[in-house]
N, C-alpha and C. Protein backbone atom coordinates (compact mmCIF):
# COMPACT_ATOMS: atom_id res chain seq x y z
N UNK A 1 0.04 -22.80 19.89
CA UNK A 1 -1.19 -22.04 19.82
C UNK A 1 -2.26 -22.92 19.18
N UNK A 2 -3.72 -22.73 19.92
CA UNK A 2 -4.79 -23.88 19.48
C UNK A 2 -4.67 -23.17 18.07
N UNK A 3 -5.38 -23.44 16.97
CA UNK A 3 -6.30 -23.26 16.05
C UNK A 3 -7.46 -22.39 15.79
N UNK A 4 -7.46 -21.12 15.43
CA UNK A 4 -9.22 -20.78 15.67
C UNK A 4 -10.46 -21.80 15.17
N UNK A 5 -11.32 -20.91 16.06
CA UNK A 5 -12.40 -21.61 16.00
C UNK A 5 -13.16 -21.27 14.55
N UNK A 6 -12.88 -19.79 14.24
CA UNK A 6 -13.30 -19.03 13.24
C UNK A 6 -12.60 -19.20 12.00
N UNK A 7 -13.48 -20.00 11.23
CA UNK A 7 -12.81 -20.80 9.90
C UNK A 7 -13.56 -20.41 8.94
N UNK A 8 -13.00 -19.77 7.93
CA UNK A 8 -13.69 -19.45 6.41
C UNK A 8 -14.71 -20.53 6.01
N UNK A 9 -15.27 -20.43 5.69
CA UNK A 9 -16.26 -21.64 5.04
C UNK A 9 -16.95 -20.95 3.43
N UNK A 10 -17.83 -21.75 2.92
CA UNK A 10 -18.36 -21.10 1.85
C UNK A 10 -19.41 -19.86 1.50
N UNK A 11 -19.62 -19.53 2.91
CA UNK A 11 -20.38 -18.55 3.57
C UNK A 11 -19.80 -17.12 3.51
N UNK A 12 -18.71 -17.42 3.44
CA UNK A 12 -18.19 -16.27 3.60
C UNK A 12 -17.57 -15.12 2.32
N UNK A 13 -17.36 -13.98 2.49
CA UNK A 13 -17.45 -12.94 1.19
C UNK A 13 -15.67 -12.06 1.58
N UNK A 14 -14.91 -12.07 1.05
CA UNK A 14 -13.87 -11.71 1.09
C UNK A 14 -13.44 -10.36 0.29
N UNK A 15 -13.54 -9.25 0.29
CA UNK A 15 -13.18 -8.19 -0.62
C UNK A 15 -11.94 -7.78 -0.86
N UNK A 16 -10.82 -8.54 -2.26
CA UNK A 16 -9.69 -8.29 -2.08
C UNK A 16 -9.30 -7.34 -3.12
N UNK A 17 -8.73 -6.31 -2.25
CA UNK A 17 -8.12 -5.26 -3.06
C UNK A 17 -6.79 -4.55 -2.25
N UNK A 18 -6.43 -3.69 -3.65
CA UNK A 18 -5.28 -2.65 -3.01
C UNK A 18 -5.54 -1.68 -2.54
N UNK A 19 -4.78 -0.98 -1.57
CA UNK A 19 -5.41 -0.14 -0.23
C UNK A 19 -5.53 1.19 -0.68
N UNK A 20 -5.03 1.57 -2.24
CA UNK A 20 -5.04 2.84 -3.03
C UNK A 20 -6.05 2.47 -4.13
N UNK A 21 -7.24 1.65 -3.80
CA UNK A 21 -7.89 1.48 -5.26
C UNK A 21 -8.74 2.52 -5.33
N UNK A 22 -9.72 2.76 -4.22
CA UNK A 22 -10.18 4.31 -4.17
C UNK A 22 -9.84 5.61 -3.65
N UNK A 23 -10.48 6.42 -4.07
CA UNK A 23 -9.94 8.03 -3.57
C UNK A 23 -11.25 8.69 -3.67
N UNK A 24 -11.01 10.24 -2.85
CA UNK A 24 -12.27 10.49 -2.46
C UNK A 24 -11.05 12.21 -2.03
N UNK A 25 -11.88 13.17 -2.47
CA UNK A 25 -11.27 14.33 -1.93
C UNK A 25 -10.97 14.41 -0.02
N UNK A 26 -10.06 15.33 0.29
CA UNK A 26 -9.76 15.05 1.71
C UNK A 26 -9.84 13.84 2.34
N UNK A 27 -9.37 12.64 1.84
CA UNK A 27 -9.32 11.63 2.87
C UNK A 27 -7.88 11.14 1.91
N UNK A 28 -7.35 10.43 2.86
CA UNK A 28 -5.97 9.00 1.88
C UNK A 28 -7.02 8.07 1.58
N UNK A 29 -6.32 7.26 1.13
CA UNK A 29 -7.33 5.98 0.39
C UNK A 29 -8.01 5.03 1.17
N UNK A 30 -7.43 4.74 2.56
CA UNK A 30 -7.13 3.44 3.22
C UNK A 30 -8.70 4.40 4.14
N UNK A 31 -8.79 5.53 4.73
CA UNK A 31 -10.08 6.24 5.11
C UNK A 31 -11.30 5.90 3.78
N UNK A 32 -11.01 6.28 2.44
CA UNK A 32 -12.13 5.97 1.35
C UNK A 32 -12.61 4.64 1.67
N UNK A 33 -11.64 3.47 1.58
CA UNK A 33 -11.93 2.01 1.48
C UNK A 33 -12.44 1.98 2.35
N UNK A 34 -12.53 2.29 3.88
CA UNK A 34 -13.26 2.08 5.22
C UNK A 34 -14.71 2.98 4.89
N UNK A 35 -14.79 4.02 4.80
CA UNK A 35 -16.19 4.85 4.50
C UNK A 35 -17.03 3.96 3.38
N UNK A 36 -16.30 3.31 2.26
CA UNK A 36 -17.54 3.18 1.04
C UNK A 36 -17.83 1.29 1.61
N UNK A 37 -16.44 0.87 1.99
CA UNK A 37 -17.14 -0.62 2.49
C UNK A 37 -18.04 -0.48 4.00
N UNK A 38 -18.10 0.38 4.40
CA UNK A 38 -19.08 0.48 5.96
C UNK A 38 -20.56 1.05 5.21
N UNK A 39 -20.27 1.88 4.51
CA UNK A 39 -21.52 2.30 3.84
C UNK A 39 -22.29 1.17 2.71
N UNK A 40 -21.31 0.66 1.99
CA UNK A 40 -21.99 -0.01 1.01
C UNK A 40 -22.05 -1.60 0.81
N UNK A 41 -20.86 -1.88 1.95
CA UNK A 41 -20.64 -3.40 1.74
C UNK A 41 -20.68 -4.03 3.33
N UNK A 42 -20.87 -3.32 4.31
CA UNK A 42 -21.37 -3.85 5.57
C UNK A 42 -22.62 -5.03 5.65
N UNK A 43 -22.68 -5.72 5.85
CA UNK A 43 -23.48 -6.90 5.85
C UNK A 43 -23.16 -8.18 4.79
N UNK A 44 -22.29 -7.26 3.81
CA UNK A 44 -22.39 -8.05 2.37
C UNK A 44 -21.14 -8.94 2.62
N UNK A 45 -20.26 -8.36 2.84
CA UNK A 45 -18.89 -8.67 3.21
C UNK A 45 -18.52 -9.12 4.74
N UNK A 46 -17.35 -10.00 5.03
CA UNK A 46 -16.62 -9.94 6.22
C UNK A 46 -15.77 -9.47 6.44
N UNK A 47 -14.66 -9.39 5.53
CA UNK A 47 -13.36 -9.51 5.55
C UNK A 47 -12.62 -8.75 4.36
N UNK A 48 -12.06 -7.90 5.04
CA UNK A 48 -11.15 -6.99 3.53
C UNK A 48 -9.50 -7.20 3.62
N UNK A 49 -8.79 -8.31 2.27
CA UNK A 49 -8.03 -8.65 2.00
C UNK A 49 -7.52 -7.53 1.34
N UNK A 50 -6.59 -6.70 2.15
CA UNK A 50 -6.03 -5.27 1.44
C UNK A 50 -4.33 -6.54 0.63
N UNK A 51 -4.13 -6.14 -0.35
CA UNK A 51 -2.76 -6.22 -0.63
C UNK A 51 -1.97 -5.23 -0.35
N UNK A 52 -0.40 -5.84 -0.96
CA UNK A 52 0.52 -4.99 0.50
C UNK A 52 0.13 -3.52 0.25
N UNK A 53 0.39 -3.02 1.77
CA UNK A 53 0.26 -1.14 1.79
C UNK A 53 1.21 -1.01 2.07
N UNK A 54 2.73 -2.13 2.38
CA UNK A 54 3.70 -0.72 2.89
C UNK A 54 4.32 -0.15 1.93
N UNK A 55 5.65 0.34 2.70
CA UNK A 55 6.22 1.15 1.65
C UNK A 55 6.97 -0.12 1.01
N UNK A 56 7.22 0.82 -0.62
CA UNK A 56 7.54 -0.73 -1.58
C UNK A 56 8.34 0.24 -3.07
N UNK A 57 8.92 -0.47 -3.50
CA UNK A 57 10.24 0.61 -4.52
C UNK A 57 9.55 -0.07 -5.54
N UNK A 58 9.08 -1.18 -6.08
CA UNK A 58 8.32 -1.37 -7.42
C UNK A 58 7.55 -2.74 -7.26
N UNK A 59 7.54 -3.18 -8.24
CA UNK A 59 6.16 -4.50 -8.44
C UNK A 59 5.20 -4.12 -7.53
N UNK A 60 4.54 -3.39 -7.86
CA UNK A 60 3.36 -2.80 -7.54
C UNK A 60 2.89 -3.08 -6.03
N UNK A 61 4.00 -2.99 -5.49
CA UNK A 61 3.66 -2.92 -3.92
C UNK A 61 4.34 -4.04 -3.17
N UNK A 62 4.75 -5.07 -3.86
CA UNK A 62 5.55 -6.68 -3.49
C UNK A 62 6.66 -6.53 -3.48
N UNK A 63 7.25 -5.65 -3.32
CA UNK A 63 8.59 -5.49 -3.62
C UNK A 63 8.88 -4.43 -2.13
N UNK A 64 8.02 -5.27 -1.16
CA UNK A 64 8.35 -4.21 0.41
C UNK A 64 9.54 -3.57 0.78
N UNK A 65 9.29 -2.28 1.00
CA UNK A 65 11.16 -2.08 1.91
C UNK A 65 10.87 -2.07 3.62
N UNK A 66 9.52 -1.61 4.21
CA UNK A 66 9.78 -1.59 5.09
C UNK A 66 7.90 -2.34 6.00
N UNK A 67 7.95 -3.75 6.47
CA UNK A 67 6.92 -4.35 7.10
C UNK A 67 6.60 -3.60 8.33
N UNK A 68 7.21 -2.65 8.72
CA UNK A 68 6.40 -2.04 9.93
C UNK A 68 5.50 -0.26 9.98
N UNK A 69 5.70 -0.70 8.35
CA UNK A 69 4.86 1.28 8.04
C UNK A 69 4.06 0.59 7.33
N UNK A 70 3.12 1.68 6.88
CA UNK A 70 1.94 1.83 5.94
C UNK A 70 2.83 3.21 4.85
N UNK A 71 2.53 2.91 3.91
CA UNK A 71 2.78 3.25 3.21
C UNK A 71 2.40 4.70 3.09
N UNK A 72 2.72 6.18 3.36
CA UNK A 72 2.31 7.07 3.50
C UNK A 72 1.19 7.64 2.76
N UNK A 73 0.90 7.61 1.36
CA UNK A 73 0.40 7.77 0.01
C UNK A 73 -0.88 7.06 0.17
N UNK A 74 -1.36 5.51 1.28
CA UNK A 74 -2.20 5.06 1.49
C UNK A 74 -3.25 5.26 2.54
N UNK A 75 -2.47 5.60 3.79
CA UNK A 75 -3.01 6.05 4.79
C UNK A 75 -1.80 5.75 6.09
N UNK A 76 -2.17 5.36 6.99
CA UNK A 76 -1.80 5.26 8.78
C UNK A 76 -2.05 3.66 9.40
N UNK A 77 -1.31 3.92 10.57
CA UNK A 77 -1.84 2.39 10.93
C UNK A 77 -3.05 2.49 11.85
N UNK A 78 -3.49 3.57 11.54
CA UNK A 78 -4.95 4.32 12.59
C UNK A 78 -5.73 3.79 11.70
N UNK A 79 -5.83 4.19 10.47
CA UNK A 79 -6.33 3.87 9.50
C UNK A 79 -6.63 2.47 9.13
N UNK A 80 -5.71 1.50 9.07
CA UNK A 80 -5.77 -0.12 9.66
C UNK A 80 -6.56 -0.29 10.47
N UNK A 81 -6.60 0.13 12.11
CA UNK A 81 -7.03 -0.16 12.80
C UNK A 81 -8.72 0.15 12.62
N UNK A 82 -9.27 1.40 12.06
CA UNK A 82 -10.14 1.51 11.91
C UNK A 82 -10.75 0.73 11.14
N UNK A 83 -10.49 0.06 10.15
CA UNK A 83 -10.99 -0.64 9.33
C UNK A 83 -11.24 -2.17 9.80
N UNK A 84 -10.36 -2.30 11.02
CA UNK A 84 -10.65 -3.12 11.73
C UNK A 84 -11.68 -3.62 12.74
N UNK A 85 -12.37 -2.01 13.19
CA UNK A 85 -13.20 -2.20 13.98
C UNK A 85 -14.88 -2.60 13.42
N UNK A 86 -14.53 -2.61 11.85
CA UNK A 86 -15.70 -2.81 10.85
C UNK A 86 -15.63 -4.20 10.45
N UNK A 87 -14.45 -4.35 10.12
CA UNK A 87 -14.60 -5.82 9.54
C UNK A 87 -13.26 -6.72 9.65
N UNK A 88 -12.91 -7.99 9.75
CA UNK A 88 -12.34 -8.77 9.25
C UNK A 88 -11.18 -8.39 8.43
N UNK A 89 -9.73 -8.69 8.81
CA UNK A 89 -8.52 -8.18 7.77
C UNK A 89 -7.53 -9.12 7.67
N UNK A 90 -7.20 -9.08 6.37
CA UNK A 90 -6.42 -10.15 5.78
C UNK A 90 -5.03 -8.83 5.08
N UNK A 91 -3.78 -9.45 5.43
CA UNK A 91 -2.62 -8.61 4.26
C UNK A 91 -1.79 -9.93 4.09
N UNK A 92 -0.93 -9.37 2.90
CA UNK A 92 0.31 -10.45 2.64
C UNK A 92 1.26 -9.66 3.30
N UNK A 93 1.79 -11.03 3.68
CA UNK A 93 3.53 -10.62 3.95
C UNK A 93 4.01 -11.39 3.26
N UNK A 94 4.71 -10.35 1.97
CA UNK A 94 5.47 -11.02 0.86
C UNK A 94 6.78 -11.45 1.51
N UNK A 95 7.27 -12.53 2.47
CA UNK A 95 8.22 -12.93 1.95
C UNK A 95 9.56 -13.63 1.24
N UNK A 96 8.61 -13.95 0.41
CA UNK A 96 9.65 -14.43 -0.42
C UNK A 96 9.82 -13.46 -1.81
N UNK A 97 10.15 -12.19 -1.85
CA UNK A 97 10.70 -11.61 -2.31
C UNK A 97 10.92 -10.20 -1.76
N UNK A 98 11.88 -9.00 -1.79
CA UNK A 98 11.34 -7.63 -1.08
C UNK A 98 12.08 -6.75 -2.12
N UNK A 99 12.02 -5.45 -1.51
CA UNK A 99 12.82 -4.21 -2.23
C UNK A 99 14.44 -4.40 -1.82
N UNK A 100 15.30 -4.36 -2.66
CA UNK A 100 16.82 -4.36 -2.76
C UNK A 100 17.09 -2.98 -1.70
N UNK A 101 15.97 -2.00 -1.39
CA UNK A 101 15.75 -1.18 -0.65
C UNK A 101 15.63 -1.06 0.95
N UNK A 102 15.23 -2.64 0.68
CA UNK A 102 14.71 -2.50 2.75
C UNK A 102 16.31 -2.59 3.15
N UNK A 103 15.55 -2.58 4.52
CA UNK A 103 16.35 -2.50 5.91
C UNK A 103 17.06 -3.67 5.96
N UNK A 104 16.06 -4.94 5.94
CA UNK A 104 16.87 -6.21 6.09
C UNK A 104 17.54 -6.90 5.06
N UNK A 105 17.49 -6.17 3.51
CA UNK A 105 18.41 -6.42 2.71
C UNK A 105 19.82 -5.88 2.71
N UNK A 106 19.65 -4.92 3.16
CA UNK A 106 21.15 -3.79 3.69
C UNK A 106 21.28 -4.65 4.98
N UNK A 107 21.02 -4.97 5.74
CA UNK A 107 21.62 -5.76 6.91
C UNK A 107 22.48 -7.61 6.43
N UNK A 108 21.32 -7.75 5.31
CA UNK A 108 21.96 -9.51 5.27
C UNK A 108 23.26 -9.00 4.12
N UNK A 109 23.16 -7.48 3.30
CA UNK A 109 24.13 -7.44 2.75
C UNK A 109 25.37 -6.89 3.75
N UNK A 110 25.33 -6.35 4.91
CA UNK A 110 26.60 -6.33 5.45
C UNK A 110 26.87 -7.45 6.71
N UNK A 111 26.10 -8.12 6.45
CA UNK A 111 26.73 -9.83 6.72
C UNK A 111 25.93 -9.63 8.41
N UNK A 112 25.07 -8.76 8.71
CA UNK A 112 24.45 -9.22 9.89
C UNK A 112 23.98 -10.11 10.62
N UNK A 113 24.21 -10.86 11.94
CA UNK A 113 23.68 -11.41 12.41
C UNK A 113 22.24 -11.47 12.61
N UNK A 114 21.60 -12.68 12.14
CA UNK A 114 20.01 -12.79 12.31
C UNK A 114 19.19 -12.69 10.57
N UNK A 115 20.42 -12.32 9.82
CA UNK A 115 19.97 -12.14 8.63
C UNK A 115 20.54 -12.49 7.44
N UNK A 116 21.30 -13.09 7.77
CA UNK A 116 22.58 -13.71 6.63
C UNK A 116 21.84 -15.17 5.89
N UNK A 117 20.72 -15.24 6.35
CA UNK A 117 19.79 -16.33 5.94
C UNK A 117 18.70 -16.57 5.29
N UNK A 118 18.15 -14.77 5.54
CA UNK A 118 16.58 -14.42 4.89
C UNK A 118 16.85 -14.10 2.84
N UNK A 119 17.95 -14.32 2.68
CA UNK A 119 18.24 -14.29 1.38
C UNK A 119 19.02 -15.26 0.72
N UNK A 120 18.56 -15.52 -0.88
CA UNK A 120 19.90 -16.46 -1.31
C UNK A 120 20.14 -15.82 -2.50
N UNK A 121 21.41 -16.06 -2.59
CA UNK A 121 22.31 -15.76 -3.83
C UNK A 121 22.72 -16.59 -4.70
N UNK A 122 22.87 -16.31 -5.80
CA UNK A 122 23.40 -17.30 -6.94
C UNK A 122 24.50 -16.65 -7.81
N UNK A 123 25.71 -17.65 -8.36
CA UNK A 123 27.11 -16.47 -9.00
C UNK A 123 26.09 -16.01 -10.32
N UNK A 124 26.48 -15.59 -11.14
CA UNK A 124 26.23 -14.75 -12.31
C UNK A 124 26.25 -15.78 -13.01
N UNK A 125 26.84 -17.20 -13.46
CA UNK A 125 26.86 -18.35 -13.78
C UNK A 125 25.71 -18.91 -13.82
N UNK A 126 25.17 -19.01 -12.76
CA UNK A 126 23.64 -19.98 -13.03
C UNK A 126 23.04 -19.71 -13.76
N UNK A 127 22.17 -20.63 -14.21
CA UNK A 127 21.21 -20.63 -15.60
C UNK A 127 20.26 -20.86 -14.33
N UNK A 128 19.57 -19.54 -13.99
CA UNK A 128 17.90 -19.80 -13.85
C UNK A 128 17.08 -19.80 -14.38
């Protein structure tokens, strides 16, 4: 795959936050963040660097269990998309660490094929 053409430069305004930082009666959060950055930060901004929204069992959201939801409590992937049609989107995909919770930790723990690799282990011995 070429390279984009469309390269950050010093021009550019990045708004990074978590996808529950605002609230607003009758809406989830991920609708607030789209209404107050279209209203208040349209022109100002390009690009909204949400940190993670999915679902996640602790460290404040880095600790994913599952990369193909949104996190219910935040919003939808409608909700994504909308925010897309405003501006520029950036997320992490944490991984190099997840929830002892996901899917693909229960898979590399019963020795699945395709996944016996996305993790490492150390005996109780090591001094990390």
């Amino acid at each position: 795959m070429a390279p984009s053409a469309d390269r950050f430069d010093e021009r550019d305004t990045i708004l990074i936050t978590y996808g529950d930082t605002l609230h607003a009666d009758g809406e989830n959060p991920l609708e607030t963040l789209h209404r107050f950055s279209k209203d208040h930060l349209k022109g100002i901004i390009e690009t909204i660097h949400i940190l993670p929204f999915f679902p996640y069992s602790s460290d404040d959201g880095f600790s994913v269990q599952d990369y193909y939801a949104v996190n219910p409590d935040v919003g939808t992937w409608d909700d994504v998309d909308a925010l897309a049609e405003d501006f520029g989107l950036m997320f992490d995909a944490v991984f190099n660490h997840m929830s002892a919770q996901s899917e693909w930790f229960e898979k590399f723990l019963a020795g699945d094929a395709g996944y016996e690799h996305l993790f490492m282990t150390e005996s109780l011995e090591t001094d990390l």
